[in-house]
C-alpha atoms as a PDB file:
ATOM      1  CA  UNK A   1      22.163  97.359 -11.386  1.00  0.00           C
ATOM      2  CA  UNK A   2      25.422  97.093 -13.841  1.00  0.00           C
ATOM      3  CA  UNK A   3      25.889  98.019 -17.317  1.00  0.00           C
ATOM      4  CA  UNK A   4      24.710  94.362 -18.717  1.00  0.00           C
ATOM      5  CA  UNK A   5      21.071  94.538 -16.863  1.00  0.00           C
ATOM      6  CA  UNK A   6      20.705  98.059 -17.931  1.00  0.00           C
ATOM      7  CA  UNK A   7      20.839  97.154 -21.781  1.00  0.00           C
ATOM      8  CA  UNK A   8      18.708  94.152 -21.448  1.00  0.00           C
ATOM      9  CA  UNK A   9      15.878  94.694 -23.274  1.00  0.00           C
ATOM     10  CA  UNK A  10      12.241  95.266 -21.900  1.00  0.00           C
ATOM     11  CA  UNK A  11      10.121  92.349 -22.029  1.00  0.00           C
ATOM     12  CA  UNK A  12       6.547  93.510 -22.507  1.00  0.00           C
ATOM     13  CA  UNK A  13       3.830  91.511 -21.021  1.00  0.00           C
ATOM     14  CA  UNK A  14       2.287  89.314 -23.028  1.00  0.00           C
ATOM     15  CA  UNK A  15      -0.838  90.197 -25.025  1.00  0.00           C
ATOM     16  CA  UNK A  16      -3.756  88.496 -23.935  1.00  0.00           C
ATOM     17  CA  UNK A  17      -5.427  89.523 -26.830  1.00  0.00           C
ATOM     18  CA  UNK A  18      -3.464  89.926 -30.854  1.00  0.00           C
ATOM     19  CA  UNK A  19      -5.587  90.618 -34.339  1.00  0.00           C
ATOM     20  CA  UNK A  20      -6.667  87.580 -36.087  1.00  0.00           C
ATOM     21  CA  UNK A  21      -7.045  85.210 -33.171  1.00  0.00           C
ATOM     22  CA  UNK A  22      -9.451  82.815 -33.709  1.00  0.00           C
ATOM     23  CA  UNK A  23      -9.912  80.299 -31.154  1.00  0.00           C
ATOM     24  CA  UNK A  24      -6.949  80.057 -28.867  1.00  0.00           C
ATOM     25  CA  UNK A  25      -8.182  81.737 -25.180  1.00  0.00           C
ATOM     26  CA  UNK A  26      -4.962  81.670 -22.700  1.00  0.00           C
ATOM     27  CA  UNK A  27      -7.912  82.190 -19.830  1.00  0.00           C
ATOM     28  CA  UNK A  28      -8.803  78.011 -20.731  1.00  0.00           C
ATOM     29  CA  UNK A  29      -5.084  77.142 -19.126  1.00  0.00           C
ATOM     30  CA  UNK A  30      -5.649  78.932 -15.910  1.00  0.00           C
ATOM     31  CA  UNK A  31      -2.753  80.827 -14.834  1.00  0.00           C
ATOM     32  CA  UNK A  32      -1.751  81.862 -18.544  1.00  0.00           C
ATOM     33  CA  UNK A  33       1.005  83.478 -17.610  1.00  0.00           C
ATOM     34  CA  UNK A  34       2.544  80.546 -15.801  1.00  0.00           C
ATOM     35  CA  UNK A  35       1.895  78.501 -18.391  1.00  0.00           C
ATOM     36  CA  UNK A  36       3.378  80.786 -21.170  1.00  0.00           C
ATOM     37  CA  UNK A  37       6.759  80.624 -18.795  1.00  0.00           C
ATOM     38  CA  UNK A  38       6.115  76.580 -18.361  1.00  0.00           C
ATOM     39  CA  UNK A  39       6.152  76.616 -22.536  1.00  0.00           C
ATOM     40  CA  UNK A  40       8.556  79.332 -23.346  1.00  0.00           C
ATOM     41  CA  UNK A  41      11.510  79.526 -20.529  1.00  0.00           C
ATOM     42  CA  UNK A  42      13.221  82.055 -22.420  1.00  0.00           C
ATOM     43  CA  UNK A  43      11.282  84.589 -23.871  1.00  0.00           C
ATOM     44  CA  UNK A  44      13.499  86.977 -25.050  1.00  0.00           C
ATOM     45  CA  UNK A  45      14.659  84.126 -27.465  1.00  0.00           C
ATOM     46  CA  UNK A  46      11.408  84.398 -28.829  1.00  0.00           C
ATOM     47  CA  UNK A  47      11.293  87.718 -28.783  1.00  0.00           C
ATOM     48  CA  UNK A  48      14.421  89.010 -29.761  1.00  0.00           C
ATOM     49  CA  UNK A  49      15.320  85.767 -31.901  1.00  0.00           C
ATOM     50  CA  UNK A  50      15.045  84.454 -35.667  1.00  0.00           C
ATOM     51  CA  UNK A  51      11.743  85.109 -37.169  1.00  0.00           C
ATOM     52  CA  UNK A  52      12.446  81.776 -39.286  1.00  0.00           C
ATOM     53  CA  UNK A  53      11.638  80.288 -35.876  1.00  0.00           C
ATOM     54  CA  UNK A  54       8.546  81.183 -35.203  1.00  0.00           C
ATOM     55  CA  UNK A  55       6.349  78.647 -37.042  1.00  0.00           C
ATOM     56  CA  UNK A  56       8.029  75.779 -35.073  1.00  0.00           C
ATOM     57  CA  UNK A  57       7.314  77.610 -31.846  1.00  0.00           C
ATOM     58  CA  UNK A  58       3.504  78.293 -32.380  1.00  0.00           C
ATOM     59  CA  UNK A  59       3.407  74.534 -33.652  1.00  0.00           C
ATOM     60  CA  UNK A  60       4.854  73.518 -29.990  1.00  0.00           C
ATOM     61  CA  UNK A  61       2.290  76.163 -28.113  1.00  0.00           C
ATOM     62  CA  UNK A  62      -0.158  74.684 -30.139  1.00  0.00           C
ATOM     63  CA  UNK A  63       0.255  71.086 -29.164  1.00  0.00           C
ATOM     64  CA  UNK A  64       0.645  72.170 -25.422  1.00  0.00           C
ATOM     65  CA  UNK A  65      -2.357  74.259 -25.824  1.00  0.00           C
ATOM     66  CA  UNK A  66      -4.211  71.084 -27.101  1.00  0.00           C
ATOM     67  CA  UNK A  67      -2.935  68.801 -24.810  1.00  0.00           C
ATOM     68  CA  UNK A  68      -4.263  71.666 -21.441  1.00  0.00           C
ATOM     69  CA  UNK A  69      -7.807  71.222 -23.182  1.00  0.00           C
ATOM     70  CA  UNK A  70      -7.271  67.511 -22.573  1.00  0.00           C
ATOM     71  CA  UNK A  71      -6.244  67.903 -19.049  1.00  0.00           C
ATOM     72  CA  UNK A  72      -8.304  70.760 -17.959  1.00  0.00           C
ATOM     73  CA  UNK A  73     -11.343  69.830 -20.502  1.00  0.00           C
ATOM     74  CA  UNK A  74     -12.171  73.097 -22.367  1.00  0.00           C
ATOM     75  CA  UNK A  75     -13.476  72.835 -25.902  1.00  0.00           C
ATOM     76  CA  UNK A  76     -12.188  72.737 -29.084  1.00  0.00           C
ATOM     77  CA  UNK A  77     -12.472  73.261 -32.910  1.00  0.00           C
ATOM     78  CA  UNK A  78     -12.655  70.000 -33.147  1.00  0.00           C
ATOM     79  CA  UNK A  79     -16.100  69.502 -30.763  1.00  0.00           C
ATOM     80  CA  UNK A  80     -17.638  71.980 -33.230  1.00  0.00           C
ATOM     81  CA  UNK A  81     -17.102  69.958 -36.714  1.00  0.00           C
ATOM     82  CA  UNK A  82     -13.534  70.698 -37.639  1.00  0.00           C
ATOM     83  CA  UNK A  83     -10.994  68.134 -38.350  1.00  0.00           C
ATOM     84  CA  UNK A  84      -7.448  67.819 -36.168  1.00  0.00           C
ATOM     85  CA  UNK A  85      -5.700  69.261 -38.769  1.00  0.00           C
ATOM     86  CA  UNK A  86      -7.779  72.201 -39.316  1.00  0.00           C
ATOM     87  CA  UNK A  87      -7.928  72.834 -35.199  1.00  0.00           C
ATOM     88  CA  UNK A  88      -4.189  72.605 -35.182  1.00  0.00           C
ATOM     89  CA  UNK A  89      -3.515  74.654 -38.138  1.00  0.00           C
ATOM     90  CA  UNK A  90      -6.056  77.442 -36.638  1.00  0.00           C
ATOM     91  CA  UNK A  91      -4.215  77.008 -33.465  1.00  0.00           C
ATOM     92  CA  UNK A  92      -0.735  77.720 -34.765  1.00  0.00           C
ATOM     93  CA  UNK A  93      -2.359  80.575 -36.685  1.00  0.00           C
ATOM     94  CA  UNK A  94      -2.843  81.838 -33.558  1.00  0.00           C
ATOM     95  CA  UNK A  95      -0.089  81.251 -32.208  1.00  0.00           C
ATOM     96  CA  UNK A  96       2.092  83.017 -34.676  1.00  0.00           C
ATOM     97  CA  UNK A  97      -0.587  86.001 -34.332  1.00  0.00           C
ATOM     98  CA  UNK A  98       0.603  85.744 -30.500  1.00  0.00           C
ATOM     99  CA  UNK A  99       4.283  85.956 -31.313  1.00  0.00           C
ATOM    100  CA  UNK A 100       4.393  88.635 -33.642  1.00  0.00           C
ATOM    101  CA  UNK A 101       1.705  90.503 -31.455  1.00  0.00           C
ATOM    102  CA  UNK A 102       4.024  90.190 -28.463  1.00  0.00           C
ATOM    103  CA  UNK A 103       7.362  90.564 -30.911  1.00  0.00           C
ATOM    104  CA  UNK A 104       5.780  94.346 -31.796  1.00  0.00           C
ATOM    105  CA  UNK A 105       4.975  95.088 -28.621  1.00  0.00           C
ATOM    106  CA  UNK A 106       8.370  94.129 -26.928  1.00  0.00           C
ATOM    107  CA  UNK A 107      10.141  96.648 -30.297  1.00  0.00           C
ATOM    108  CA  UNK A 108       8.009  99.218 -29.150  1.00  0.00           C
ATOM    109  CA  UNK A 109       8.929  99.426 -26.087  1.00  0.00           C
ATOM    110  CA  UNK A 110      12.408  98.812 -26.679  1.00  0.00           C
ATOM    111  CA  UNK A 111      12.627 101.776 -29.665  1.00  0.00           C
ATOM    112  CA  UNK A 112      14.520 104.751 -28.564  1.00  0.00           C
ATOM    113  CA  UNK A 113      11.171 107.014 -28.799  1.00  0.00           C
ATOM    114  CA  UNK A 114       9.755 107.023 -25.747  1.00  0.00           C
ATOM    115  CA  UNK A 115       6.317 107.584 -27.158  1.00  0.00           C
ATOM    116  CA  UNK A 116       6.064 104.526 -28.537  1.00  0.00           C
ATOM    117  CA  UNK A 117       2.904 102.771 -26.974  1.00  0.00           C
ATOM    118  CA  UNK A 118       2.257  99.295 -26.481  1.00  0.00           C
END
């Protein structure tokens, strides 16, 4: 290991659960954690990068979450009563609950206490 891989930061696994989430259930896309890396190559990016940037990001997990349900037919706000723009506005709700879920989790166990807990 050199100097460079031993400052990377610590990616924390991704939460499978976050507060607020309403809907969105990464179990419905199978493998979620190949499909997280299919829609986010570069995590720390997402992690580590511009806040500003996060809204765009849960509106592109959204759509790719929507578009799985067509492909691997699990249900949706929308079978339930709820309009397209209400599902996809509850989905990038929970999407951006996801980031910043994940975002807190990857500071914590990046801060220099080493009781921070995850």
């Amino acid at each position: 290991m050199n100097d460079e891989d031993s400052q990377a930061p610590e990616l924390p696994h991704w939460p499978g659960d976050w507060p607020d989430r309403r809907f969105v259930d990464l179990d419905n896309v199978g493998d979620a954690g190949f499909w997280i890396a299919e829609q986010l190559p570069e995590p720390a990016e997402v992690l580590f990068g511009d806040p500003e940037d996060d809204r765009r990001i849960a509106e592109e997990l959204a759509d790719a979450y929507i578009r799985a349900s067509e492909e691997d037919y699990f249900p949706l706000p929308t079978e339930f009563g709820a309009s397209e723009e209400e599902m996809m506005e509850e989905a990038v709700a929970d999407f951006l609950g996801f980031i910043r879920e994940w975002r807190r989790r990857a500071v914590a166990s990046n801060s220099p206490d080493d009781t921070a807990r995850n």
